[in-house]
Protein backbone atom coordinates (compact mmCIF):
# COMPACT_ATOMS: atom_id res chain seq x y z
CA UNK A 1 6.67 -8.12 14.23
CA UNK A 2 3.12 -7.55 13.96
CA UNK A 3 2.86 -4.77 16.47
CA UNK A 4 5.55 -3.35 15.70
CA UNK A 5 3.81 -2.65 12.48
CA UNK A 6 1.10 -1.98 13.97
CA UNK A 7 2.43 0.77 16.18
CA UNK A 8 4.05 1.73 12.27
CA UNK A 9 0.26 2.24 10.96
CA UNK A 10 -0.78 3.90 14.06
CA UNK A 11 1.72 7.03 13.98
CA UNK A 12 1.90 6.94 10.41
CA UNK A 13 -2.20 7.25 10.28
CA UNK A 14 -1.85 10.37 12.34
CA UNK A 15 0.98 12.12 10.52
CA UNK A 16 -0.94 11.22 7.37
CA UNK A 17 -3.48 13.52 9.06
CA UNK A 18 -2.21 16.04 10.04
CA UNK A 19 0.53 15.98 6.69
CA UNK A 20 -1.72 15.18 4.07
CA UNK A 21 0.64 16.23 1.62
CA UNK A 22 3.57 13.87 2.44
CA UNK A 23 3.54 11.07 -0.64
CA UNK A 24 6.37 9.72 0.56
CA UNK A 25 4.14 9.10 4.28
CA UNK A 26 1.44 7.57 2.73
CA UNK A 27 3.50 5.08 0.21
CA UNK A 28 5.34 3.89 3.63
CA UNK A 29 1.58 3.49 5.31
CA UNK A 30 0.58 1.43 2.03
CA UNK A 31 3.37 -0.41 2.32
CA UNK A 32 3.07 -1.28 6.25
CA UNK A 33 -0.59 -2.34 5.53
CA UNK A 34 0.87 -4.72 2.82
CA UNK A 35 2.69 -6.39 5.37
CA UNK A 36 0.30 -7.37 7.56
CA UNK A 37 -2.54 -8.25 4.98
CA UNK A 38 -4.58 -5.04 4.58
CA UNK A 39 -4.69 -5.14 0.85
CA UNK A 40 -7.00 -2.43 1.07
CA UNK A 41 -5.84 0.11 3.01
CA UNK A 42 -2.37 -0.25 0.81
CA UNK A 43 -3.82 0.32 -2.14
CA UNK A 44 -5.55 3.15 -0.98
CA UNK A 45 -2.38 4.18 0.49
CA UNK A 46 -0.84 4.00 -2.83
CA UNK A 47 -2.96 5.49 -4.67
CA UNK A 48 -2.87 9.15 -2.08
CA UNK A 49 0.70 8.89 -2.79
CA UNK A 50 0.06 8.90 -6.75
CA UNK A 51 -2.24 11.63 -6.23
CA UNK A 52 -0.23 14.12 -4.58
CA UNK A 53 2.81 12.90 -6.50
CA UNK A 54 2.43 11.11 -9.96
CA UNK A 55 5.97 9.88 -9.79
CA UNK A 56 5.52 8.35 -6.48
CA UNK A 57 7.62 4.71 -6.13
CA UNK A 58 3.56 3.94 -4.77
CA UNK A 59 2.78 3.74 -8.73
CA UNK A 60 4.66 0.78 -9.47
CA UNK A 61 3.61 -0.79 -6.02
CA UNK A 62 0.04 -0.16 -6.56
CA UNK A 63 0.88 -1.68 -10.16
CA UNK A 64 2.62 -4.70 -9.10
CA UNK A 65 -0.46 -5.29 -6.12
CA UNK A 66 -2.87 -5.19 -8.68
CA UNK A 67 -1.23 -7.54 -10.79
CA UNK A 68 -0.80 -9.88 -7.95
CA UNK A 69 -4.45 -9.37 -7.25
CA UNK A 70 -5.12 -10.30 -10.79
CA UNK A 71 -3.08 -13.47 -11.13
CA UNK A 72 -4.47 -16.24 -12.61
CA UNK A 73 -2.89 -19.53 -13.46
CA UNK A 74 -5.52 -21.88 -15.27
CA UNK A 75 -3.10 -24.52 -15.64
CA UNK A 76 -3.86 -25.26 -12.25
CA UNK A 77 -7.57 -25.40 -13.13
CA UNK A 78 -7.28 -27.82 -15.85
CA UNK A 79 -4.88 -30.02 -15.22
């Protein structure tokens, strides 16, 4: 599965280039790089797609990958 996504990233890196204006392109990128662990590169992704489009679905992915990013469960701290 993994290069298959990575072939994803690949094409979808150069159509990004050449179509820098395609939101819905760059929330699918963000969303391939999720997969395989770039956490980075999505929400970078994401946040080109909010850019060009502010009602991009990458604004409530980019919301709910920061959140995850932010979790915190002290209860498992101090038991």
């Amino acid at each position: 599965m993994s290069d298959n996504l990575d072939e994803i990233i690949l094409e979808l890196e150069r159509y990004t280039q050449e179509n820098s204006n395609d939101d819905t392109a760059f929330f699918r990128l963000g969303n391939a790089y999720r997969k395989v662990g770039n956490i980075p590169q999505a929400i970078r992704c994401y946040l080109s797609a909010v850019e060009i489009n502010p009602k991009s679905p990458a604004k409530e992915a980019h919301s709910m990958l920061i959140d995850i990013l932010e979790f915190r469960n002290t209860d498992l701290y101090n038991p």
